[in-house]
N, C-alpha and C. Protein backbone atom coordinates (compact mmCIF):
# COMPACT_ATOMS: atom_id res chain seq x y z
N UNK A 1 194.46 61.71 -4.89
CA UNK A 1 194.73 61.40 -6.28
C UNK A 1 194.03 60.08 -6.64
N UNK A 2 193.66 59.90 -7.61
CA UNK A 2 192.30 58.54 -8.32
C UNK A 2 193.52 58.27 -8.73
N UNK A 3 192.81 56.37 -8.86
CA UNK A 3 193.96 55.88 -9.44
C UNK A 3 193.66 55.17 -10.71
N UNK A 4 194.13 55.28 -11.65
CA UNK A 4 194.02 54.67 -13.33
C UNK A 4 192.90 53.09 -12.78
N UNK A 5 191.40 53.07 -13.68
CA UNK A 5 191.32 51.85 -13.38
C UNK A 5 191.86 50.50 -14.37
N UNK A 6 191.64 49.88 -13.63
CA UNK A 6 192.43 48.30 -14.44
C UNK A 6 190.98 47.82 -15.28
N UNK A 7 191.68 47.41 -16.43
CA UNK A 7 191.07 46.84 -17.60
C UNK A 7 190.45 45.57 -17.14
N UNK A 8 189.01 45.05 -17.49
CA UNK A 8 188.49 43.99 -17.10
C UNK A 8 188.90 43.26 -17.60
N UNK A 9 189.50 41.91 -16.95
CA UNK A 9 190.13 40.78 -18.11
C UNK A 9 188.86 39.85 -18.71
N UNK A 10 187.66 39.97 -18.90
CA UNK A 10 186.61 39.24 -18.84
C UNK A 10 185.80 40.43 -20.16
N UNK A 11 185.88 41.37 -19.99
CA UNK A 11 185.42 42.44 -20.97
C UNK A 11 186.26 42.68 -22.11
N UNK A 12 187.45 42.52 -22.23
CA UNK A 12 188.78 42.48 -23.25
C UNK A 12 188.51 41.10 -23.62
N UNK A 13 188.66 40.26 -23.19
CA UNK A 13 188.18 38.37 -23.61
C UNK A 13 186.93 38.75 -24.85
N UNK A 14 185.58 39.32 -23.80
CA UNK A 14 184.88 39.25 -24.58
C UNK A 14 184.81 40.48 -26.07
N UNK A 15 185.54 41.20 -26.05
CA UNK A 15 186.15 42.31 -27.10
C UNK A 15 186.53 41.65 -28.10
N UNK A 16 188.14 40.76 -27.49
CA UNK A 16 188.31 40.22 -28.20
C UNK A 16 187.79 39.25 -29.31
N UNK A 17 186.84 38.20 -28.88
CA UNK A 17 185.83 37.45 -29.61
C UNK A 17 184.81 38.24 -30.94
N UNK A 18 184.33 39.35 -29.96
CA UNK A 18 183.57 40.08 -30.32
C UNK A 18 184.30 40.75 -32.06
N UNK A 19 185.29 40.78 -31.82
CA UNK A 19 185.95 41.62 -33.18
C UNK A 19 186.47 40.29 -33.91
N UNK A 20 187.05 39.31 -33.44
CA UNK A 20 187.10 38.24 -34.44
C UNK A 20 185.53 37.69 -35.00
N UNK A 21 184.48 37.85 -34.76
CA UNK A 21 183.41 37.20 -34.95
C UNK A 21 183.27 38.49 -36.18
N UNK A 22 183.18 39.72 -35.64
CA UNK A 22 183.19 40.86 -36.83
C UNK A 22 183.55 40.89 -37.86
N UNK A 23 185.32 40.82 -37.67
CA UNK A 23 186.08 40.16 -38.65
C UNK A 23 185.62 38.72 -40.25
N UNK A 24 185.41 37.91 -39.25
CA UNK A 24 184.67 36.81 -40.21
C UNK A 24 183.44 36.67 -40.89
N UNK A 25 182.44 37.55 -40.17
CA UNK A 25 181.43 37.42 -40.60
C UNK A 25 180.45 38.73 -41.59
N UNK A 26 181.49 39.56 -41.06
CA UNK A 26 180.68 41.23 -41.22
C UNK A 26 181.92 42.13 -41.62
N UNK A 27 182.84 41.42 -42.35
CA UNK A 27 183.95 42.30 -42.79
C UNK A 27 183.76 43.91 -43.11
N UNK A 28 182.88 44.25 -43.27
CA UNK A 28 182.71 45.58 -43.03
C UNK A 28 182.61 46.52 -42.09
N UNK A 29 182.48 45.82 -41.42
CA UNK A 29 182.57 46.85 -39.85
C UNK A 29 184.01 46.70 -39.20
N UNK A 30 184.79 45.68 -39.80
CA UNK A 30 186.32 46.09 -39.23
C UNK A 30 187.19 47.15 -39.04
N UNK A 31 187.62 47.05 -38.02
CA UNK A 31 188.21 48.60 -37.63
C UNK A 31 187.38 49.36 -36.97
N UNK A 32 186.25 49.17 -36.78
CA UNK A 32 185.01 49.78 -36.15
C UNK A 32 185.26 49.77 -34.60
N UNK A 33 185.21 51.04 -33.86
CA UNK A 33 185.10 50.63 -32.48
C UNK A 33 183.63 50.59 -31.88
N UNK A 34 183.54 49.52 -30.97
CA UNK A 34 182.22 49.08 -30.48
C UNK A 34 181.75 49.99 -29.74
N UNK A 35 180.59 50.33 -28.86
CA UNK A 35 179.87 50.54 -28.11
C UNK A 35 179.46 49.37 -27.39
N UNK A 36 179.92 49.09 -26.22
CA UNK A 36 179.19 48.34 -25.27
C UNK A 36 178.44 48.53 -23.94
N UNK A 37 178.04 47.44 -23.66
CA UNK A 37 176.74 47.36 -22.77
C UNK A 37 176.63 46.06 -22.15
N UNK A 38 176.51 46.02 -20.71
CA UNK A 38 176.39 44.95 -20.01
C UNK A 38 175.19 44.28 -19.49
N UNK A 39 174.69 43.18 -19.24
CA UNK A 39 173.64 42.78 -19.24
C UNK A 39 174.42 41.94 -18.09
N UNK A 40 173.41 41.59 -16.99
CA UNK A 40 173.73 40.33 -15.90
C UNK A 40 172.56 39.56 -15.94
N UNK A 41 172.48 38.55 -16.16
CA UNK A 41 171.74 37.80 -15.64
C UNK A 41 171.42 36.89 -14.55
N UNK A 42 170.18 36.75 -14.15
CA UNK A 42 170.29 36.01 -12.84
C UNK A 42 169.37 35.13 -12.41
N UNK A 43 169.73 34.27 -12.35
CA UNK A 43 169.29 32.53 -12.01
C UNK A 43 168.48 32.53 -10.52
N UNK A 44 167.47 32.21 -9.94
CA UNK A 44 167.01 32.43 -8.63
C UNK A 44 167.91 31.33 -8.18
N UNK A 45 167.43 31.57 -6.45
CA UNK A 45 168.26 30.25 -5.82
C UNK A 45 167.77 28.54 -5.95
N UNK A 46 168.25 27.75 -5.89
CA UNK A 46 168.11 26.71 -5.49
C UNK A 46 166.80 26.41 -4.64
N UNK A 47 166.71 26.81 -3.68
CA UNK A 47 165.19 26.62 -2.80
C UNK A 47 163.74 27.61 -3.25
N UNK A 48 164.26 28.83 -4.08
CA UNK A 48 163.35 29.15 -5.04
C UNK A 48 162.87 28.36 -6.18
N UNK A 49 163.87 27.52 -6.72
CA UNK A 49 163.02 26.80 -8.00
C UNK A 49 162.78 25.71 -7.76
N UNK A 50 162.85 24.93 -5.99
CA UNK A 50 162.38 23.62 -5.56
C UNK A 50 160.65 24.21 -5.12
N UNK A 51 160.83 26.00 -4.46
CA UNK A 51 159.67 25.82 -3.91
C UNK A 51 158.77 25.98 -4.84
N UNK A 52 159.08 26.55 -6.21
CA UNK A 52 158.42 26.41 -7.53
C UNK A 52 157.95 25.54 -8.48
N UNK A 53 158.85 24.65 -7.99
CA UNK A 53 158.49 22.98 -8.44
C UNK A 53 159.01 22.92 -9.52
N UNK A 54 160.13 23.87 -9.68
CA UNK A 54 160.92 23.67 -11.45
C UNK A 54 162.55 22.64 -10.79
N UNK A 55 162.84 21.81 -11.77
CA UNK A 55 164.62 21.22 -11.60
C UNK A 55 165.37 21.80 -11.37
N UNK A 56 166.19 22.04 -10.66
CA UNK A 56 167.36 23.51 -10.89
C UNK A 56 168.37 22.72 -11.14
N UNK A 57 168.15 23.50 -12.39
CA UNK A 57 169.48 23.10 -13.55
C UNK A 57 171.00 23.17 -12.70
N UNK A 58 172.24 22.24 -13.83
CA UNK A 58 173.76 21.98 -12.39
C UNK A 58 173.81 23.38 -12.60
N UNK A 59 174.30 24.19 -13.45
CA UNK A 59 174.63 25.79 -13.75
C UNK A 59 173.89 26.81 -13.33
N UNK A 60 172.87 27.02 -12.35
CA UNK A 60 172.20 27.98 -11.61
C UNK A 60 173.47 28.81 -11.07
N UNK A 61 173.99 29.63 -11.81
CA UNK A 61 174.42 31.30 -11.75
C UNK A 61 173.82 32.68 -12.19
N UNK A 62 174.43 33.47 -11.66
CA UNK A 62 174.26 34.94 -12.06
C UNK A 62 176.01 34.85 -12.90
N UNK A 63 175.09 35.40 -14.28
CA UNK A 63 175.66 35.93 -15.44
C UNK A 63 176.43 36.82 -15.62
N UNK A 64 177.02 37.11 -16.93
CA UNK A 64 177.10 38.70 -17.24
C UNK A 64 177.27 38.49 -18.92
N UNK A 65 176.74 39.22 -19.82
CA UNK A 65 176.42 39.08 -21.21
C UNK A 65 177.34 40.71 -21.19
N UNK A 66 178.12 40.68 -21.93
CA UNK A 66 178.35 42.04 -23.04
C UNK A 66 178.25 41.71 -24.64
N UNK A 67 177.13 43.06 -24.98
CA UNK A 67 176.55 43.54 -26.24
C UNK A 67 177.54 44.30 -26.91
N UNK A 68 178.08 44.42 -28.21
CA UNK A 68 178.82 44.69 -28.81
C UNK A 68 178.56 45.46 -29.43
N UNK A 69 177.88 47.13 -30.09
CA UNK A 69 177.11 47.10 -30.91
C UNK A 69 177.92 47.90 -31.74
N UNK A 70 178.34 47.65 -32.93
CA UNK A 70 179.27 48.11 -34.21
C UNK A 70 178.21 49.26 -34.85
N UNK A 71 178.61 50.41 -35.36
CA UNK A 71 177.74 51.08 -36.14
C UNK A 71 178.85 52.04 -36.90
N UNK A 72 177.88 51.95 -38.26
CA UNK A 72 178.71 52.62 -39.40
C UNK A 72 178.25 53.37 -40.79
N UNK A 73 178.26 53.94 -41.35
CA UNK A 73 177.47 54.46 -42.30
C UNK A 73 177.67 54.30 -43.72
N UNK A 74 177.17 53.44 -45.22
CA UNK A 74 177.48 53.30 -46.00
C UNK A 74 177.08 54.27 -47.10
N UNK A 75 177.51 54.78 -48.55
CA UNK A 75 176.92 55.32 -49.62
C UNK A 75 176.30 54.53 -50.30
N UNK A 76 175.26 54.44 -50.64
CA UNK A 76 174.53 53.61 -51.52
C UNK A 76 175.08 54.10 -52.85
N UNK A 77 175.18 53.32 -54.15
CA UNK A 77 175.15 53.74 -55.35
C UNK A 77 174.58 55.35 -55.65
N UNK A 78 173.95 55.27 -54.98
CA UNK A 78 172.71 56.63 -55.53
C UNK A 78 173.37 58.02 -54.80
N UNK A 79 174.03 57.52 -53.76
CA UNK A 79 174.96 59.12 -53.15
C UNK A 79 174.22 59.25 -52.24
N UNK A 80 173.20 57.99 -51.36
CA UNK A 80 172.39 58.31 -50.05
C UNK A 80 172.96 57.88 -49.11
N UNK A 81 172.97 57.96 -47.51
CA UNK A 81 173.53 57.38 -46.97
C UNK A 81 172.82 56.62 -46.07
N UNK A 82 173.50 55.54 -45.50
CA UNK A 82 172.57 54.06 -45.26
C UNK A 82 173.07 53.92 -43.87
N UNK A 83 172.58 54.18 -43.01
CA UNK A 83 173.30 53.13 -41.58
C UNK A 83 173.26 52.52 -41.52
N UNK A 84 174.35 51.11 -40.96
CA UNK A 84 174.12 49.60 -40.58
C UNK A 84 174.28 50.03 -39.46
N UNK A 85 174.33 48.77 -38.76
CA UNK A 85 174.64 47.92 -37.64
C UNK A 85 174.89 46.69 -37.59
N UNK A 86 175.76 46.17 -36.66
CA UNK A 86 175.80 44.80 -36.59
C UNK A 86 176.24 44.81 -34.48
N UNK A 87 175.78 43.77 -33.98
CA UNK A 87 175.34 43.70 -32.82
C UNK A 87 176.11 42.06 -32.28
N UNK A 88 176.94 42.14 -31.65
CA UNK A 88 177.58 40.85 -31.34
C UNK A 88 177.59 40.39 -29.68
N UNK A 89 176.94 39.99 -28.95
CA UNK A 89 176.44 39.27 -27.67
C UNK A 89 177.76 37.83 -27.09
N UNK A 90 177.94 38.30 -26.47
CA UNK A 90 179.23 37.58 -25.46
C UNK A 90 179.28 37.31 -24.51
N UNK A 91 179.06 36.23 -23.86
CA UNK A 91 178.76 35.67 -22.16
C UNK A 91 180.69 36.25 -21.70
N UNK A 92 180.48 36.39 -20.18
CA UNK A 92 181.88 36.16 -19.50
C UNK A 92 183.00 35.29 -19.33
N UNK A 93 182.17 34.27 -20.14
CA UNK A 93 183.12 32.73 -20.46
C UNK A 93 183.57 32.52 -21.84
N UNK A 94 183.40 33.75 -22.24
CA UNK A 94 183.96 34.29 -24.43
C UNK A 94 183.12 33.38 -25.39
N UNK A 95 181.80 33.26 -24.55
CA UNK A 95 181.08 32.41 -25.68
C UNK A 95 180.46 32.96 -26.60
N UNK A 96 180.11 33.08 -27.24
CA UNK A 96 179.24 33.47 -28.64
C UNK A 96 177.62 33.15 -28.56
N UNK A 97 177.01 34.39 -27.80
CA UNK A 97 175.39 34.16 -27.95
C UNK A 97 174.52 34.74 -29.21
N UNK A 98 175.13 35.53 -29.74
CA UNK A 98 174.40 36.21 -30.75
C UNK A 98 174.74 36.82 -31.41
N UNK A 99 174.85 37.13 -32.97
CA UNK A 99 175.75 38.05 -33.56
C UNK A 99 174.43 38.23 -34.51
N UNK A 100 173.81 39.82 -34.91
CA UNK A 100 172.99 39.60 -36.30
C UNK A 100 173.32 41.47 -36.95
N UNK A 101 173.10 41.76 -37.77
CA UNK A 101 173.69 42.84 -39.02
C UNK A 101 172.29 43.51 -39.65
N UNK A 102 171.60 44.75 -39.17
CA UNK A 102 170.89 45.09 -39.70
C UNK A 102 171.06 44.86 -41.65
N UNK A 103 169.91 45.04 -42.04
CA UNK A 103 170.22 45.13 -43.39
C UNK A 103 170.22 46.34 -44.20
């Protein structure tokens, strides 16, 4: 028997953000459920960016970004119909990298 998996507390964080940023900025897509997508990023080591001759920055980690991507369909005046989007980007630490709203 499989067992129910557990909710990421780091993916709900970033949900969360993700729909208050929606909320404030793009009131139209509220209530919208997202589509997401994970992105990791990754920092080489320490003796890679000495033997490269770059500083290694104090924060040399591997990442993780979740993409938010809202989609919805409007009537134009004219009785056509219009797709948006709006696209909201969230590090694992609930920061806010990017939010932008097709037109």
């Amino acid at each position: 028997m499989t067992q129910p998996r557990r909710p990421n507390p780091a993916l709900a964080a970033a949900r969360t953000v993700a729909r208050r940023v929606i909320g404030e900025h793009f009131p139209e897509f509220k209530g919208v459920e997202p589509e997401v997508s994970l992105r990791t990023t990754h920092t080489p080591s320490s003796a890679d960016m000495l033997r490269l001759g770059v500083r290694v920055p104090l924060a040399a980690v591997n990442s993780k970004e979740y993409t938010f991507t809202f989609a919805r369909v409007l009537q134009t005046p004219d009785g056509h119909a219009a797709p948006i989007v709006a696209r909201v980007t969230v590090d694992a630490k609930r920061r806010l990298i990017k939010a932008i709203r097709s037109k």
